[in-house]
Protein backbone atom coordinates (compact mmCIF):
# COMPACT_ATOMS: atom_id res chain seq x y z
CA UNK A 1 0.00 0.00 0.00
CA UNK A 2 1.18 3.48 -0.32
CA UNK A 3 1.48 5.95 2.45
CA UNK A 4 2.83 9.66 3.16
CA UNK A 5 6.42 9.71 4.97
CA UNK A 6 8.17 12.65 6.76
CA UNK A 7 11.89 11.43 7.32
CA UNK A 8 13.11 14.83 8.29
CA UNK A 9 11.49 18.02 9.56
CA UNK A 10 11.10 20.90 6.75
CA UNK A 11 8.83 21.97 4.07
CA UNK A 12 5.74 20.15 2.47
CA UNK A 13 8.11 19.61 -0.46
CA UNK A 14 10.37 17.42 0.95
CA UNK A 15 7.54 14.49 1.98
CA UNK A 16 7.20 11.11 0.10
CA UNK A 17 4.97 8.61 -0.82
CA UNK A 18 6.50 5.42 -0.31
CA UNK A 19 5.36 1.39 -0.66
CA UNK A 20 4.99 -0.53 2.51
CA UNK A 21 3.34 -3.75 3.48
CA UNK A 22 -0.28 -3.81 4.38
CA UNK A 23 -0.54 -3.42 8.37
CA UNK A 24 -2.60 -6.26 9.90
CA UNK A 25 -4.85 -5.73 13.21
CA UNK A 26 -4.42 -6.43 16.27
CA UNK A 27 -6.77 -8.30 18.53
CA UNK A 28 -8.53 -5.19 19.40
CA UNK A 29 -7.83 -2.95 16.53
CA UNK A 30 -9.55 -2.87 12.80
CA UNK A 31 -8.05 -2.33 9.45
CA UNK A 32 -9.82 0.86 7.52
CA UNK A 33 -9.28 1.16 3.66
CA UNK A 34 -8.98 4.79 4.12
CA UNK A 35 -11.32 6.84 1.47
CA UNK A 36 -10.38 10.21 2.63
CA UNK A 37 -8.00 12.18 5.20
CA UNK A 38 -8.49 15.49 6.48
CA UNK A 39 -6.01 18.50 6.66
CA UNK A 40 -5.41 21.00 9.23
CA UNK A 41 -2.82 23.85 9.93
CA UNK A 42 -1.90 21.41 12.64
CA UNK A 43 -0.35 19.04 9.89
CA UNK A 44 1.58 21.19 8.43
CA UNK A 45 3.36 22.32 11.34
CA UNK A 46 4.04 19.28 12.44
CA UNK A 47 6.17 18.04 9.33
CA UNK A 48 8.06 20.94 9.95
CA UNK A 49 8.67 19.86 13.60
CA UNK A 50 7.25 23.37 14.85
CA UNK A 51 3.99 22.35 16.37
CA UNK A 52 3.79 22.35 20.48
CA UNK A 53 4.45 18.39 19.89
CA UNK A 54 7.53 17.05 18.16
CA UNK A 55 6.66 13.55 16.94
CA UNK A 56 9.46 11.17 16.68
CA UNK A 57 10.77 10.59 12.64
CA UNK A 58 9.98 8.42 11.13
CA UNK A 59 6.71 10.40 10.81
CA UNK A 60 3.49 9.40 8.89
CA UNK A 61 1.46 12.78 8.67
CA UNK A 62 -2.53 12.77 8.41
CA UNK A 63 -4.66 12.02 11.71
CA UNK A 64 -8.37 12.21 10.72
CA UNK A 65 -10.04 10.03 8.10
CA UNK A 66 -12.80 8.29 6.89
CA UNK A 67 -13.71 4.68 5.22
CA UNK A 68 -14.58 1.26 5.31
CA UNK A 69 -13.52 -1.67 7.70
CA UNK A 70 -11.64 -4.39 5.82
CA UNK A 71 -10.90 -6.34 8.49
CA UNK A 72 -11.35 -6.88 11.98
CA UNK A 73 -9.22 -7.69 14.70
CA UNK A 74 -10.37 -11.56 16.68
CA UNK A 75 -11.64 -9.45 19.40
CA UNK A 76 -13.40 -6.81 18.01
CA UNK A 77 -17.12 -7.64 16.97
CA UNK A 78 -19.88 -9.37 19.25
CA UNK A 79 -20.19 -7.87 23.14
CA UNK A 80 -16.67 -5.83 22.28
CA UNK A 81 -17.87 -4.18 19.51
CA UNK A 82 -20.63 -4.35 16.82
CA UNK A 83 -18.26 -3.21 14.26
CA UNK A 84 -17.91 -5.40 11.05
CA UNK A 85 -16.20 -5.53 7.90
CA UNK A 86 -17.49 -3.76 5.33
CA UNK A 87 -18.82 -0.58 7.93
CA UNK A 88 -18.12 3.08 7.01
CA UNK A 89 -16.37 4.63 9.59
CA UNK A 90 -15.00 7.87 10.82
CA UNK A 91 -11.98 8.49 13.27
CA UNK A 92 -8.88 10.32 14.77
CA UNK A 93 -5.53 8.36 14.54
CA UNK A 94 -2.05 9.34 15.68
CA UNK A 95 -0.70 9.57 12.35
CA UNK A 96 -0.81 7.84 9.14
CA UNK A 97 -4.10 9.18 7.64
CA UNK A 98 -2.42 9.75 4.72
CA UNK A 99 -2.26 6.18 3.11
CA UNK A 100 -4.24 3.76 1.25
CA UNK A 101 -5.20 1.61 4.69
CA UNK A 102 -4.57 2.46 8.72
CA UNK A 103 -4.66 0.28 11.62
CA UNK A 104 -6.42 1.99 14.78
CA UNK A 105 -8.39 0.65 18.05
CA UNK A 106 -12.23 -0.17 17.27
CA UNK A 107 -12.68 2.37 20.09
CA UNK A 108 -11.50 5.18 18.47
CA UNK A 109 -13.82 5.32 15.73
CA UNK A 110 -17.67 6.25 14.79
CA UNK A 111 -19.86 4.47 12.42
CA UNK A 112 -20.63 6.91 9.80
CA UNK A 113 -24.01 8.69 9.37
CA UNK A 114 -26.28 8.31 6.39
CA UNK A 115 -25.92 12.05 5.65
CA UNK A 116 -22.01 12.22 6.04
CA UNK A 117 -20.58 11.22 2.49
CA UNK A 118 -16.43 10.19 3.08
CA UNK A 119 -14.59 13.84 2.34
CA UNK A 120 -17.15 15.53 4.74
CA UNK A 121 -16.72 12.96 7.36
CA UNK A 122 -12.83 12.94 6.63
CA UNK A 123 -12.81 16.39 7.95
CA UNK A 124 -15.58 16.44 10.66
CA UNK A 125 -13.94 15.13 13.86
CA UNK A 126 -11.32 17.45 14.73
CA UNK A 127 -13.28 20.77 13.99
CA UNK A 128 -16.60 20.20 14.91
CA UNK A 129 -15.57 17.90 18.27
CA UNK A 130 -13.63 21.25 19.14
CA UNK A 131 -16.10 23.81 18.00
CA UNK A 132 -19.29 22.13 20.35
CA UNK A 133 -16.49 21.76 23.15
CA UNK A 134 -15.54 25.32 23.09
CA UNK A 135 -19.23 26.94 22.28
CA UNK A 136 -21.07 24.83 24.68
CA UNK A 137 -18.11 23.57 27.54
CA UNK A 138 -16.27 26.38 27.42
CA UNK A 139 -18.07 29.33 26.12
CA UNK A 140 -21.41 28.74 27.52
CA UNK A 141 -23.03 29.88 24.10
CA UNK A 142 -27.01 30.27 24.78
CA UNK A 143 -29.59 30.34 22.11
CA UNK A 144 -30.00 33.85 20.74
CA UNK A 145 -26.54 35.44 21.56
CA UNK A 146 -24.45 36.56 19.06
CA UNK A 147 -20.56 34.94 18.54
CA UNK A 148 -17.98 36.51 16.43
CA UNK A 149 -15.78 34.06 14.52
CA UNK A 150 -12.75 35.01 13.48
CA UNK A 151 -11.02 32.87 10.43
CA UNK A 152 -14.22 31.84 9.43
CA UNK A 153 -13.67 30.40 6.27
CA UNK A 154 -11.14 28.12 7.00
CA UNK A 155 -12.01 24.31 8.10
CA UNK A 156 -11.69 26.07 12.03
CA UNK A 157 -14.12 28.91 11.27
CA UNK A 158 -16.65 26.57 9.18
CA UNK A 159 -16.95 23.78 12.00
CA UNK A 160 -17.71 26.51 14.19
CA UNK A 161 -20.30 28.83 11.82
CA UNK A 162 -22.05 25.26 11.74
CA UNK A 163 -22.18 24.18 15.44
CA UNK A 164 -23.00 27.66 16.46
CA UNK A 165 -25.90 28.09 14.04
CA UNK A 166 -26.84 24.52 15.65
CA UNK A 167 -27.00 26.14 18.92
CA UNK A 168 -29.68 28.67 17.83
CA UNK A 169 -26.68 31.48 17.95
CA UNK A 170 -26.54 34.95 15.64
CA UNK A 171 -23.07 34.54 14.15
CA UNK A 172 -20.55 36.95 12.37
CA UNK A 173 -18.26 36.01 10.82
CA UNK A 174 -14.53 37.83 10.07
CA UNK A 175 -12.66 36.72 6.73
CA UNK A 176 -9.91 38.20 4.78
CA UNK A 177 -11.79 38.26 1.57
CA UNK A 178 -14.63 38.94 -0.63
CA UNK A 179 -14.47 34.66 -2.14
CA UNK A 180 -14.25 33.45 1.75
CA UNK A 181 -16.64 35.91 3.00
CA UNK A 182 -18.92 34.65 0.41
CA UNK A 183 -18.18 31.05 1.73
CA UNK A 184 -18.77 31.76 5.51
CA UNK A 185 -22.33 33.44 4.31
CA UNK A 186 -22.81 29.88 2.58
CA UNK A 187 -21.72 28.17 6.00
CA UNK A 188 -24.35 30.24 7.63
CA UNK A 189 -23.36 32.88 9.20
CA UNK A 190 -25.79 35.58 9.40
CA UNK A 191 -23.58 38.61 8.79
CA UNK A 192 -19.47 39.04 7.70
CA UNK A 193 -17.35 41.63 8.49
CA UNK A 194 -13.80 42.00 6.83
CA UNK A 195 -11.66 41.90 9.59
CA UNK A 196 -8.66 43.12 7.55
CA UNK A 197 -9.48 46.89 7.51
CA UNK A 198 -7.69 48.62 10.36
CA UNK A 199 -11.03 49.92 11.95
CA UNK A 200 -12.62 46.44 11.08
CA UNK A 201 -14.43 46.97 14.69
CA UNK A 202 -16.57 49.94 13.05
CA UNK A 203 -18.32 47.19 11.13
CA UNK A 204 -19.67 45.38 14.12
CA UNK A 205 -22.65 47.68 15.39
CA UNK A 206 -24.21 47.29 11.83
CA UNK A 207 -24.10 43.26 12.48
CA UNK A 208 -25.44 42.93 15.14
CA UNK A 209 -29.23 42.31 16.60
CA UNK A 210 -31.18 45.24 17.48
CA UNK A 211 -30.15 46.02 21.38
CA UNK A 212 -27.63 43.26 21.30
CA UNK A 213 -23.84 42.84 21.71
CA UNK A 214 -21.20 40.83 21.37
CA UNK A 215 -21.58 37.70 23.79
CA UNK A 216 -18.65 35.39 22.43
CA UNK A 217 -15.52 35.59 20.79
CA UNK A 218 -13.96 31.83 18.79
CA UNK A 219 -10.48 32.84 17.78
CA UNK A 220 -8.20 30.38 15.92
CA UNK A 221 -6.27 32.94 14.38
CA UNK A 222 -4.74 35.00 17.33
CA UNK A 223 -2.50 37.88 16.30
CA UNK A 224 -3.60 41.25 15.85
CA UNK A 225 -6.64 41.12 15.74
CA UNK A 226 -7.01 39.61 19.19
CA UNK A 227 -7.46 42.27 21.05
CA UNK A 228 -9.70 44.82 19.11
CA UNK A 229 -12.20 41.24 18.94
CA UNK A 230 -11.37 40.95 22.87
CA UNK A 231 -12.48 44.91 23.28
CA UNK A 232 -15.50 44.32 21.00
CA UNK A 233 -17.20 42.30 24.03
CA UNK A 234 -20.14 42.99 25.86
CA UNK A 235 -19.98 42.92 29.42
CA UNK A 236 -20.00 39.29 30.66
CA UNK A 237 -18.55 38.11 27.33
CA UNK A 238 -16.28 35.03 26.83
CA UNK A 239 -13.00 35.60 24.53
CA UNK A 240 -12.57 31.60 23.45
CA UNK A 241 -8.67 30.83 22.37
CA UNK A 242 -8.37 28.34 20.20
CA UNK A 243 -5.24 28.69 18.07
CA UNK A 244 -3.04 31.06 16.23
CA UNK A 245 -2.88 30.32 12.42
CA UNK A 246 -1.78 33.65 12.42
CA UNK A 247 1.98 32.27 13.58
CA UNK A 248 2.05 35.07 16.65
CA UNK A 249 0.34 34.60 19.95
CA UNK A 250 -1.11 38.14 21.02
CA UNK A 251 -0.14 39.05 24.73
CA UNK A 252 -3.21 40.84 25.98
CA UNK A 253 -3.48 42.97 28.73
CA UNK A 254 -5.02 41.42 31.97
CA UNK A 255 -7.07 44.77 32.72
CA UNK A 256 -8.55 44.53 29.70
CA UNK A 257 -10.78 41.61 31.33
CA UNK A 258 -11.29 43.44 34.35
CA UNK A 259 -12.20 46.43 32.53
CA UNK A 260 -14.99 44.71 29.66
CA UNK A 261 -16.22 42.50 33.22
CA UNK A 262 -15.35 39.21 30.42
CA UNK A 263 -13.26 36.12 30.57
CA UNK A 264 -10.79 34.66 28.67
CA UNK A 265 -11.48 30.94 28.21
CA UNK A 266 -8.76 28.34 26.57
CA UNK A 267 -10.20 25.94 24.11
CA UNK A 268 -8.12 22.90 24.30
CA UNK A 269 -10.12 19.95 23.23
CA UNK A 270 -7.35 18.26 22.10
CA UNK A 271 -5.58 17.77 25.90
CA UNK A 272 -9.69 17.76 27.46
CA UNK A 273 -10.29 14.47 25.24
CA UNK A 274 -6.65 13.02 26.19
CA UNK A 275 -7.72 13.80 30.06
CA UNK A 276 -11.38 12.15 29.29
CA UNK A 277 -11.53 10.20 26.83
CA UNK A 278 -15.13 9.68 27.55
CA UNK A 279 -16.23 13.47 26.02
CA UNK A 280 -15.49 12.13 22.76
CA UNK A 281 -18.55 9.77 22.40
CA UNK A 282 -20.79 12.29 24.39
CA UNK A 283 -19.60 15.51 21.71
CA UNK A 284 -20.24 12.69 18.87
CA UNK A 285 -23.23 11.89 19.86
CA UNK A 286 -24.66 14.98 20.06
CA UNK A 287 -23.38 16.38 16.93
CA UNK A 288 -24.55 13.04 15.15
CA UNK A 289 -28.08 13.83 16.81
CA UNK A 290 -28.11 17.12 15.53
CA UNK A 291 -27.00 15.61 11.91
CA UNK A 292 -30.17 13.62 11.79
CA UNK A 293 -32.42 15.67 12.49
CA UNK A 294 -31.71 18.61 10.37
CA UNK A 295 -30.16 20.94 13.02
CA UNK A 296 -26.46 20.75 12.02
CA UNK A 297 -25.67 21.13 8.46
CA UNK A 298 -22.09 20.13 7.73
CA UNK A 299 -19.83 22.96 5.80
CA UNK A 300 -18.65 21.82 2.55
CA UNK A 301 -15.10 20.65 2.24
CA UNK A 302 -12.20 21.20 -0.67
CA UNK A 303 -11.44 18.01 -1.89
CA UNK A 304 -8.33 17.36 -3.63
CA UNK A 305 -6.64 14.13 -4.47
CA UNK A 306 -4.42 12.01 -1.97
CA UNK A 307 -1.27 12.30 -4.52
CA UNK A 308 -1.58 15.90 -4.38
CA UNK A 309 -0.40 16.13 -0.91
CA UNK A 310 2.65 17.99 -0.69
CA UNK A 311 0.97 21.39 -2.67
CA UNK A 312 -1.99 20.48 -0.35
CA UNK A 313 -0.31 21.12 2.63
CA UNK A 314 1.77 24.02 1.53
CA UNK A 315 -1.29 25.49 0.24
CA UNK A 316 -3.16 24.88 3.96
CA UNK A 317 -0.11 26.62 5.76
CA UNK A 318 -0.52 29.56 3.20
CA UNK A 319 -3.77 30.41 4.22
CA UNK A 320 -5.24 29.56 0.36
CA UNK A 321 -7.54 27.54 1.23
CA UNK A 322 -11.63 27.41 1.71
CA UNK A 323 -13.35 25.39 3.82
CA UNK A 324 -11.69 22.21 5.14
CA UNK A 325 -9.18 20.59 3.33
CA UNK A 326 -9.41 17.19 2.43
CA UNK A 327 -7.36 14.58 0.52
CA UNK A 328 -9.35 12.09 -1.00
CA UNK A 329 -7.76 8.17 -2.55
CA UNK A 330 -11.22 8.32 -4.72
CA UNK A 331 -10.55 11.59 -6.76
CA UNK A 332 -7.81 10.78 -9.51
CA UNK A 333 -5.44 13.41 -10.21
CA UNK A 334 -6.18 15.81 -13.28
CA UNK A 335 -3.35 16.92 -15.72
CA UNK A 336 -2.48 19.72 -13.70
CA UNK A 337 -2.04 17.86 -10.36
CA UNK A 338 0.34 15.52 -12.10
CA UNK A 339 2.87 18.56 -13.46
């Protein structure tokens, strides 16, 4: 089978697809033909060795995917599990998305919903697990206040239009651009602000409902624009950090929170699910829930094929893309991808 191999830190460039043997399950593990693999900013820092995490090299990039069970491990199926070969499923690995087949615990992954075709599913876990843990955990988002998303065409800022929209919220959303604006008003967002200007904050007022102001702030993107979305806050407003695609973490001033009577509220879902496991299922559940009965409409997803993984990935860190990115092993490269 081929998979995607990072022998040294640097550059999307320098990653190969190589041959390897076909992994075989363990007792309690299943073996997914993998369909699709999602892509986040997250990836590409970490073939670079520059995320918070240094994996050990050999490294096989690519954590979330989505597919079909081939096989099953002796103990998986029956009272274990009612996983069987042949089910579409959804899940977050370690590494190795990026391949043709993965290995990975029967624990760790989610039968697949009617209504989630592979590339959407490839690219749901991550995002949307961390947008309903950081609206509803740790932002206390009620029905009828109004969130400001910042970077919200990205796959981020989509996951989070959706869930929020899910949660009966008014949502604005802040994008560099006319073409993502346009996408985030697609996602669902009720109003969009371009969050470029330098007095982007003068747009606000006109967004928002009559009487209303700014209850929450979901920031991937950090930077400079940090703090004039921190000041935009209503009293009693929750400032949610999430990342910093922007490559600078803003310092903001403590007396700033005392001042706008708001809180500043770290969104890391990523260390919550490795503390409690258990939140996984329960955020799952709920978002599958909301899936099937009409409440939470997915954002769509860029799909590009799984040999076009190095541009991909430079093109992810670049900030190019529009939606989530997601590499798919059922698109065939075009002409152009093959240059």
């Amino acid at each position: 089978m081929k998979t995607v191999v990072c022998e040294s830190f640097g550059p999307p460039e320098q990653l190969q697809q190589i041959e390897v043997p076909a992994p075989q399950p363990a007792e309690h593990q299943i073996l997914v033909d993998v369909e699709a693999a999602g892509v986040g900013f997250v990836d590409g820092l970490m073939v670079q060795g520059l995320y918070q995490v240094k994996p050990s090299l050999p490294y096989y990039p690519g954590s979330e995917f989505a597919g079909t069970i081939s096989q099953i491990g002796s103990q998986v199926g029956g009272q274990v599990s009612n996983l069987q070969a042949g089910d579409r499923v959804m899940g977050l690995a370690s590494q190795g998305a990026f391949a043709d087949q993965l290995v990975i615990d029967a624990h760790a992954v989610v039968p697949l919903s009617e209504n989630l075709d592979s590339a959407t599913a490839a690219g749901f876990f991550i995002n949307y697990a961390t947008a309903l843990y950081g609206l509803c955990d740790c932002g206390h988002l009620q029905r009828g206040e109004t969130v400001l998303i910042l970077g919200a065409a990205g796959g981020v800022g989509s996951a989070a239009i959706c869930v929020a929209k899910a949660m009966g919220a008014h949502v604005i959303a802040a994008a560099s651009n006319p073409s993502k604006r346009e996408a985030a008003m697609r996602y669902g967002a009720d109003a969009c602000i371009d969050y470029t200007l330098e007095d982007w904050r003068k747009q606000l007022p006109d967004c928002l409902p009559a009487g209303q102001g700014l209850n929450l702030v979901y920031d991937p993107v950090g930077g400079a624009v940090a703090e004039p979305a921190f000041r935009s806050l209503a009293p009693g407003g929750r400032f949610l950090v999430v990342g910093f695609a922007s490559g600078t973490i803003p310092k903001l001033a403590l007396n700033l929170a005392l001042l706008k009577r708001s809180a500043i509220v770290g969104v890391d879902w990523g260390g919550e699910s490795r503390a409690d496991p258990s939140i996984n299922a329960e955020l799952m559940q709920t978002l599958m829930s909301w899936m099937d009965s009409g409440a939470l409409q997915p954002a769509e997803v860029c799909v590009r094929p799984m040999a076009t993984f190095r541009e991909a990935l430079s093109d992810q860190l670049a900030g190019n893309i529009i939606g989530k990115l997601v590499l798919s092993n059922q698109v065939a490269p075009s002409a152009a991808d093959q240059r």
